[in-house]
PDB file of N, CA and C in Angstrom:
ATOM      1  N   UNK A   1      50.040 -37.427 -15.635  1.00  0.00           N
ATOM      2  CA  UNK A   1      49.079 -36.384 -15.414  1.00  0.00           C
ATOM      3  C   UNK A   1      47.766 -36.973 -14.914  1.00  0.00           C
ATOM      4  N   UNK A   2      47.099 -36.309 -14.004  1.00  0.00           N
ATOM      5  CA  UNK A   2      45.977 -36.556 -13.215  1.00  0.00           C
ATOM      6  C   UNK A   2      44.886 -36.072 -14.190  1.00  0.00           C
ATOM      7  N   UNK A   3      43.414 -36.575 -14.437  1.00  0.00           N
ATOM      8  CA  UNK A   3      42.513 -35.837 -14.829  1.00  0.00           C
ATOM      9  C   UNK A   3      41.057 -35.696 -14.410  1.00  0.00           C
ATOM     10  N   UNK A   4      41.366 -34.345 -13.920  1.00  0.00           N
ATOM     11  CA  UNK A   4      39.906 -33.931 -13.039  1.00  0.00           C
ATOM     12  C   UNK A   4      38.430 -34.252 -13.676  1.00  0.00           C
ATOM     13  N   UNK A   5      37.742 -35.011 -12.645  1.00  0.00           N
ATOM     14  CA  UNK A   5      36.759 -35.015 -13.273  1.00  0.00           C
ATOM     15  C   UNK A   5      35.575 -33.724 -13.206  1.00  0.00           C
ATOM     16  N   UNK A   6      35.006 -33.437 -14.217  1.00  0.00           N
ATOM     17  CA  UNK A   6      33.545 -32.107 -13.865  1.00  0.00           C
ATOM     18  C   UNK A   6      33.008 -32.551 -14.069  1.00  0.00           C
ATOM     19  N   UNK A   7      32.541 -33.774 -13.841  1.00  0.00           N
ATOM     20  CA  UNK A   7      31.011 -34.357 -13.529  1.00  0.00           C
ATOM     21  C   UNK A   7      30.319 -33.706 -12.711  1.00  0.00           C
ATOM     22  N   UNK A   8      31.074 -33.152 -10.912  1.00  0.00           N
ATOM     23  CA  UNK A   8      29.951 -32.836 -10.378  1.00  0.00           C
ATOM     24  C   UNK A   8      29.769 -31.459 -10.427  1.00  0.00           C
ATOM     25  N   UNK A   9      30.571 -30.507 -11.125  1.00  0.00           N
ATOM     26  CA  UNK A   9      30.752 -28.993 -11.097  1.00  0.00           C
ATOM     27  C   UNK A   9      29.447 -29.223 -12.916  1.00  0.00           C
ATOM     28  N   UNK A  10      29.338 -30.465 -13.740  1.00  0.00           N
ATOM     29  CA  UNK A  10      28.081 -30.356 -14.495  1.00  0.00           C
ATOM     30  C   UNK A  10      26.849 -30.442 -13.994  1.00  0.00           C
ATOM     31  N   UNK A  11      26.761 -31.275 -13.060  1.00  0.00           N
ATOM     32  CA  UNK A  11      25.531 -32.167 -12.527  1.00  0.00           C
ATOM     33  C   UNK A  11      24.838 -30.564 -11.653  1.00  0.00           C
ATOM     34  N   UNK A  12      25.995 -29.731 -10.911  1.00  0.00           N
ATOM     35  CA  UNK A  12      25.606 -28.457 -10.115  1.00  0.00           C
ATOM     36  C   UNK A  12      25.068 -27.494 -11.206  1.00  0.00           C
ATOM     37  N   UNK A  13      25.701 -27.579 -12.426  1.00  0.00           N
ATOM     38  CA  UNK A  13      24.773 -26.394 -12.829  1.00  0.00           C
ATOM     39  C   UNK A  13      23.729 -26.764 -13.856  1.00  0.00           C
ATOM     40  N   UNK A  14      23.582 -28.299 -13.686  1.00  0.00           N
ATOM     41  CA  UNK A  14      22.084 -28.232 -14.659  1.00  0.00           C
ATOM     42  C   UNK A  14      21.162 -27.907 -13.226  1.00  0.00           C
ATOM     43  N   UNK A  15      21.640 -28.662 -12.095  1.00  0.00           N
ATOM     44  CA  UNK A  15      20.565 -28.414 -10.874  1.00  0.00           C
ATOM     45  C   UNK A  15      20.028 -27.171 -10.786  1.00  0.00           C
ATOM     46  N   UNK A  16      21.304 -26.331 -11.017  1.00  0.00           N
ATOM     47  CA  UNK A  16      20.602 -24.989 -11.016  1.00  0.00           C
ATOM     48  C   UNK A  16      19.571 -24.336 -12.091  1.00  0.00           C
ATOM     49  N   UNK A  17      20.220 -24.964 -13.434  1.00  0.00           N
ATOM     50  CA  UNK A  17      19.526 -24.445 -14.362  1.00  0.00           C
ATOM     51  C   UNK A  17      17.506 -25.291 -14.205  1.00  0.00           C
ATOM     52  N   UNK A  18      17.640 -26.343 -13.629  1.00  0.00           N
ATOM     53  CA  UNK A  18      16.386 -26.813 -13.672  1.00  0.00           C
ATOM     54  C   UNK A  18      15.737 -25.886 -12.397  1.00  0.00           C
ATOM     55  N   UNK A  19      16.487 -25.201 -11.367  1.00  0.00           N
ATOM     56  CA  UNK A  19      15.856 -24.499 -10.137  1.00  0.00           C
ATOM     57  C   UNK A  19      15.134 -23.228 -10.562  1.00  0.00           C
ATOM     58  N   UNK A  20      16.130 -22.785 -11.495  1.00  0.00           N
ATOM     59  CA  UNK A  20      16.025 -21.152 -11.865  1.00  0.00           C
ATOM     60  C   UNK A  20      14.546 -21.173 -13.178  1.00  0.00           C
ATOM     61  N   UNK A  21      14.776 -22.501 -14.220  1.00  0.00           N
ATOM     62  CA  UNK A  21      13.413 -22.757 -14.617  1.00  0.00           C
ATOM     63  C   UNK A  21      11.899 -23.187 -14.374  1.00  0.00           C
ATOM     64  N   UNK A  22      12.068 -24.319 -12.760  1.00  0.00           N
ATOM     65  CA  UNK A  22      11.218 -24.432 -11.585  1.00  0.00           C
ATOM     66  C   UNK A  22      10.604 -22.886 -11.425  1.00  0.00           C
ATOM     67  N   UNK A  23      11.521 -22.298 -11.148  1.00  0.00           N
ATOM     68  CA  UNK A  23      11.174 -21.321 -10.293  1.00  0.00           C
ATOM     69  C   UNK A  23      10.336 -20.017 -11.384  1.00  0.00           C
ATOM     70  N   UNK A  24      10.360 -20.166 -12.437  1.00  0.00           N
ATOM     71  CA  UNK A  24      10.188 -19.189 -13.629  1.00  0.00           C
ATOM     72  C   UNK A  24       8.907 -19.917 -13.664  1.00  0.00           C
ATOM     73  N   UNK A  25       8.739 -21.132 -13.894  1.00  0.00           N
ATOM     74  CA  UNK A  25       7.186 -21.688 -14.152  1.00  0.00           C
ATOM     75  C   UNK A  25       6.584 -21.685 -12.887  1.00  0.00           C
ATOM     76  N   UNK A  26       6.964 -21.129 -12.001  1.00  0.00           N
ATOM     77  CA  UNK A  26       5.726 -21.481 -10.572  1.00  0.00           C
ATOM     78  C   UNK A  26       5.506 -19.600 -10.835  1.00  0.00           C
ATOM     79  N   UNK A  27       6.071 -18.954 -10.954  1.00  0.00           N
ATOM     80  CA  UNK A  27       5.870 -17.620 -10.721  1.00  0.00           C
ATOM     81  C   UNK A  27       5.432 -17.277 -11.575  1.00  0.00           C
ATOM     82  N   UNK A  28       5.576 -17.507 -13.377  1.00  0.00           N
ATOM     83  CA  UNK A  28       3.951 -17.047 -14.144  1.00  0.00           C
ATOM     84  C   UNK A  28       2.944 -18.157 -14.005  1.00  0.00           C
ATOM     85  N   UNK A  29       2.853 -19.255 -13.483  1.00  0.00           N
ATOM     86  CA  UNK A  29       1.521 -19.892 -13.021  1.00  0.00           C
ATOM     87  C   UNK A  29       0.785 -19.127 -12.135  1.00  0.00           C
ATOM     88  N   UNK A  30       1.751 -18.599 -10.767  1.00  0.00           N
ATOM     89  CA  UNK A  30       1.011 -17.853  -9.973  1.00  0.00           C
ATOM     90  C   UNK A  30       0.707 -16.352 -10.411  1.00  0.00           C
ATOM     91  N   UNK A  31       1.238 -15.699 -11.157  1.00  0.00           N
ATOM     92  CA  UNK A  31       0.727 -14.473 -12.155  1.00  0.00           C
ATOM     93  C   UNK A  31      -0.513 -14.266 -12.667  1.00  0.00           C
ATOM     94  N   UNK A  32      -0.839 -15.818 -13.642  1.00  0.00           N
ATOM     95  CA  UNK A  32      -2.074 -16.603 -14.412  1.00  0.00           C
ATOM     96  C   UNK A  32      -3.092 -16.621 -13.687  1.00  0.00           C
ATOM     97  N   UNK A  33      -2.653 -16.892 -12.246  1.00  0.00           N
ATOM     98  CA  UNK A  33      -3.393 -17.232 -11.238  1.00  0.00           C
ATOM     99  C   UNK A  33      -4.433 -16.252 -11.005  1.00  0.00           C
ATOM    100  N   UNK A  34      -3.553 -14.945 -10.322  1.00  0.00           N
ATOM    101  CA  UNK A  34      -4.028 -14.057 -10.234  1.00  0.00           C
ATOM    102  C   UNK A  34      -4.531 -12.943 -10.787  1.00  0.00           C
ATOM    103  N   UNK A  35      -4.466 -13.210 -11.867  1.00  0.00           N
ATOM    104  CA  UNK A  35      -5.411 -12.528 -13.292  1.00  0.00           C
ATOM    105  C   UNK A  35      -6.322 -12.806 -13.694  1.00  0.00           C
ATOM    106  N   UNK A  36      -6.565 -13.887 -13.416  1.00  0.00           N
ATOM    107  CA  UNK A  36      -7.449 -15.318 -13.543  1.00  0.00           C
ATOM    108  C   UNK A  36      -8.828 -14.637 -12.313  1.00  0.00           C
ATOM    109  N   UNK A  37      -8.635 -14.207 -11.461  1.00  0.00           N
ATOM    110  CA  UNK A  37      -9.580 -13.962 -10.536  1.00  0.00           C
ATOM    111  C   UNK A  37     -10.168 -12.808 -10.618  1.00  0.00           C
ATOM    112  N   UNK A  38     -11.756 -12.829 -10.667  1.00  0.00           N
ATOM    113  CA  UNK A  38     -12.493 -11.689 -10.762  1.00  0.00           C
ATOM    114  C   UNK A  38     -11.983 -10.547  -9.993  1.00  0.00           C
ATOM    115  N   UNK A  39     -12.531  -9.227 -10.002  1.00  0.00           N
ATOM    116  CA  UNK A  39     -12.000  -8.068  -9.265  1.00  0.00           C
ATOM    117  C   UNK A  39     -13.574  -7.893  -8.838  1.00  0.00           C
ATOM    118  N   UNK A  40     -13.477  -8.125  -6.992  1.00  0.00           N
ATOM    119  CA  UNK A  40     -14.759  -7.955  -6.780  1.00  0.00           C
ATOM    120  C   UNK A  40     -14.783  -6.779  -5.762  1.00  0.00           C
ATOM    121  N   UNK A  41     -15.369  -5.807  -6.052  1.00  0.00           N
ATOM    122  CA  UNK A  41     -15.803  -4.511  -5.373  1.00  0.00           C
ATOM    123  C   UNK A  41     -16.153  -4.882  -4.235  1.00  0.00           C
ATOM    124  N   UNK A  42     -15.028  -3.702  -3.096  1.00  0.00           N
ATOM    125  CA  UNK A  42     -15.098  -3.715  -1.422  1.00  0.00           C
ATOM    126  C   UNK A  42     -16.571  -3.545  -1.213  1.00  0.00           C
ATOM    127  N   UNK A  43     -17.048  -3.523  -0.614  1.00  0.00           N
ATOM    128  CA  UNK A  43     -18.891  -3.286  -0.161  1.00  0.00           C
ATOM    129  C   UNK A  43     -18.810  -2.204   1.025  1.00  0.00           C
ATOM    130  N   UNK A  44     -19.332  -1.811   1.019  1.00  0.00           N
ATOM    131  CA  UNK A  44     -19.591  -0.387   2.143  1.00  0.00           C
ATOM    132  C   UNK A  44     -20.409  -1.084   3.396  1.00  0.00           C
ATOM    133  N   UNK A  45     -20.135  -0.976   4.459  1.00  0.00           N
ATOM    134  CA  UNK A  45     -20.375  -1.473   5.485  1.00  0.00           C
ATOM    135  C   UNK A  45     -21.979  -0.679   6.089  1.00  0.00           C
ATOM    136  N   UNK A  46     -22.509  -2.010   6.495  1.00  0.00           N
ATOM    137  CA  UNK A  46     -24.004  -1.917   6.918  1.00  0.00           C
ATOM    138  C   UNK A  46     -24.427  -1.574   8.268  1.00  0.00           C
ATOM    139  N   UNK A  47     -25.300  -1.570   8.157  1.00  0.00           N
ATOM    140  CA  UNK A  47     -26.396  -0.722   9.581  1.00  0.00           C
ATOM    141  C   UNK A  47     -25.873  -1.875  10.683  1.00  0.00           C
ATOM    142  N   UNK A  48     -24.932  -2.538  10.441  1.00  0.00           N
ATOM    143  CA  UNK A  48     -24.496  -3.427  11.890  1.00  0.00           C
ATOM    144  C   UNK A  48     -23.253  -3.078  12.119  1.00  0.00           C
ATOM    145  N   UNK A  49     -22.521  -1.749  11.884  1.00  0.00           N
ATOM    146  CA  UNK A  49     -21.214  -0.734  12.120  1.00  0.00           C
ATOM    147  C   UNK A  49     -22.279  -0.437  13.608  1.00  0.00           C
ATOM    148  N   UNK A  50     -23.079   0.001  13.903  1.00  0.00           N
ATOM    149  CA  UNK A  50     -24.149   0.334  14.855  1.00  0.00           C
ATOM    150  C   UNK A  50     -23.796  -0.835  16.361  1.00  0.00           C
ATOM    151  N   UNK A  51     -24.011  -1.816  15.520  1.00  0.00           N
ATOM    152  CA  UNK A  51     -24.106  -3.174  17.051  1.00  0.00           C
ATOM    153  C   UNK A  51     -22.749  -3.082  17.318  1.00  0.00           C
ATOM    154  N   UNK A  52     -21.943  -3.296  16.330  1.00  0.00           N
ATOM    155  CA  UNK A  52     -20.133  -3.186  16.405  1.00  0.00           C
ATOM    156  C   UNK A  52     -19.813  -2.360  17.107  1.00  0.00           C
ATOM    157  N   UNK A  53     -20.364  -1.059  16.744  1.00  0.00           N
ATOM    158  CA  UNK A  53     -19.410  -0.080  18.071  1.00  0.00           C
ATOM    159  C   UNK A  53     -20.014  -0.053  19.891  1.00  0.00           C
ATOM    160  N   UNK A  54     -21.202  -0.685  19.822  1.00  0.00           N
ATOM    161  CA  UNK A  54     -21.920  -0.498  20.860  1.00  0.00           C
ATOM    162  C   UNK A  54     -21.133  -1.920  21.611  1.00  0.00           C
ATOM    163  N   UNK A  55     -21.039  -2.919  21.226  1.00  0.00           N
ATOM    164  CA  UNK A  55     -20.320  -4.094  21.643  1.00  0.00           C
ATOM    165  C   UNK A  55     -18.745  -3.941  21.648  1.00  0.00           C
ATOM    166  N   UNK A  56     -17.931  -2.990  20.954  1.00  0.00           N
ATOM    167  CA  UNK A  56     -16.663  -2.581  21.137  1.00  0.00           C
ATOM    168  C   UNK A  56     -16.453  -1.970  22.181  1.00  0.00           C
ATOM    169  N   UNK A  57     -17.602  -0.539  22.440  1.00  0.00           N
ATOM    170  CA  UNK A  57     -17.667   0.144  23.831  1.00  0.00           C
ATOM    171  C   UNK A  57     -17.962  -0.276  25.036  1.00  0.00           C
ATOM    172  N   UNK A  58     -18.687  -1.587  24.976  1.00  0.00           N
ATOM    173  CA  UNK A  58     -19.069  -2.346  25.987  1.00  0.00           C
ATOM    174  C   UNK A  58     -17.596  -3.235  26.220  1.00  0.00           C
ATOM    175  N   UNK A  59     -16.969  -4.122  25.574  1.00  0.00           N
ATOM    176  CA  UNK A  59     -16.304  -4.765  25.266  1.00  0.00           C
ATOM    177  C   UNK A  59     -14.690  -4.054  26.251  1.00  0.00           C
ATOM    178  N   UNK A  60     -14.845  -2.684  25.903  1.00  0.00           N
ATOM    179  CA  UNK A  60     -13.623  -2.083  26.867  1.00  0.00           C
ATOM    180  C   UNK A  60     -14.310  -1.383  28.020  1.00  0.00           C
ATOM    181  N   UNK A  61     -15.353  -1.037  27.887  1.00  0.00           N
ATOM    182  CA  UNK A  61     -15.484  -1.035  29.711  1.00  0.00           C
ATOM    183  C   UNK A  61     -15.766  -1.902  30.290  1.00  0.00           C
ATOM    184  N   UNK A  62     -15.636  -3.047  29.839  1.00  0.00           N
ATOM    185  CA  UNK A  62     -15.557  -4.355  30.912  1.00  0.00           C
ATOM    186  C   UNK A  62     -13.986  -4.513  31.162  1.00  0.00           C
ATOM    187  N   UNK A  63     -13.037  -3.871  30.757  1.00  0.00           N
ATOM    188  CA  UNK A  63     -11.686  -4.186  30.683  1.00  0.00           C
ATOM    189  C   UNK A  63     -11.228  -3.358  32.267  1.00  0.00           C
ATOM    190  N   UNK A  64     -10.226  -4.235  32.929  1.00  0.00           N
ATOM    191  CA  UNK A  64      -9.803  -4.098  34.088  1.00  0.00           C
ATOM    192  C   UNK A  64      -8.471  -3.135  33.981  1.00  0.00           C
ATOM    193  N   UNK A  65      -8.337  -2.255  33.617  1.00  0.00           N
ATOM    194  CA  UNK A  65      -6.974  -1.841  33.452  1.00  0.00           C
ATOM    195  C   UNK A  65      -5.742  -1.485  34.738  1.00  0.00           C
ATOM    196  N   UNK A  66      -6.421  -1.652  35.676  1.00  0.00           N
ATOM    197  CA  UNK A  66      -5.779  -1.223  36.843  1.00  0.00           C
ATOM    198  C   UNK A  66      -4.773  -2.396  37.208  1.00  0.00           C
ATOM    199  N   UNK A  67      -4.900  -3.608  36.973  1.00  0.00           N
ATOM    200  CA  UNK A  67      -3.636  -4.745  37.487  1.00  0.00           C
ATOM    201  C   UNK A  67      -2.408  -4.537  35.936  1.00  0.00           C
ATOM    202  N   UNK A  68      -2.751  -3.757  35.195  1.00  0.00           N
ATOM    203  CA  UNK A  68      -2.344  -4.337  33.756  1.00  0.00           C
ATOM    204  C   UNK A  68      -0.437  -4.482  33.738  1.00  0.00           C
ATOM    205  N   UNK A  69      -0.124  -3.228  34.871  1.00  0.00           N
ATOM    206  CA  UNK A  69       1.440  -3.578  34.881  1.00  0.00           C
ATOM    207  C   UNK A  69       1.900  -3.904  36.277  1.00  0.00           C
ATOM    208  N   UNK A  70       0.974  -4.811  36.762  1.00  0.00           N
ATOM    209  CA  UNK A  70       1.861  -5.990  38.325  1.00  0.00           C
ATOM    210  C   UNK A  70       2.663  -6.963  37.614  1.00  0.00           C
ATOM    211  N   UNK A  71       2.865  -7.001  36.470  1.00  0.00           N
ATOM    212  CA  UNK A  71       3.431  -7.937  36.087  1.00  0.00           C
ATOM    213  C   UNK A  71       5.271  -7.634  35.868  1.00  0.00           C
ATOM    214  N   UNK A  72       4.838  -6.125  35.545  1.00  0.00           N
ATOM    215  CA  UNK A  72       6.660  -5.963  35.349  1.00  0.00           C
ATOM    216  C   UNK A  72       7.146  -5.469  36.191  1.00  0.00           C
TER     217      UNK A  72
END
């Protein structure tokens, strides 16, 4: 009689078992992480929404639209 060895069908599932525990400690570290960080209130946007749209409107009428489909 022959006898199989499971050395490597052991060696595969501690690998796994150390992946699946890897993987359990990086994901409540990064949980920790992010609990960990203040909650800082969006801010309402200032009297320079004003320059922004005036430089957006400028910004597309400088735009050439007339070559835009020689290409296809």
């Amino acid at each position: 009689m022959e006898q199989k060895s499971n050395g490597s069908l052991i060696s595969a599932i501690v690998i796994i078992i150390l992946l699946i525990i890897g993987g359990i400690f990086f994901w409540k570290t990064s949980v920790k992480n992010k609990s960990d960080q203040p909650n800082i209130p969006a801010t309402a946007p200032t009297a320079d929404v004003d320059k922004d749209i005036t430089n957006l409107e400028s910004d597309l009428n400088s735009l050439n639209l007339d070559n835009l489909d020689s290409d296809l």
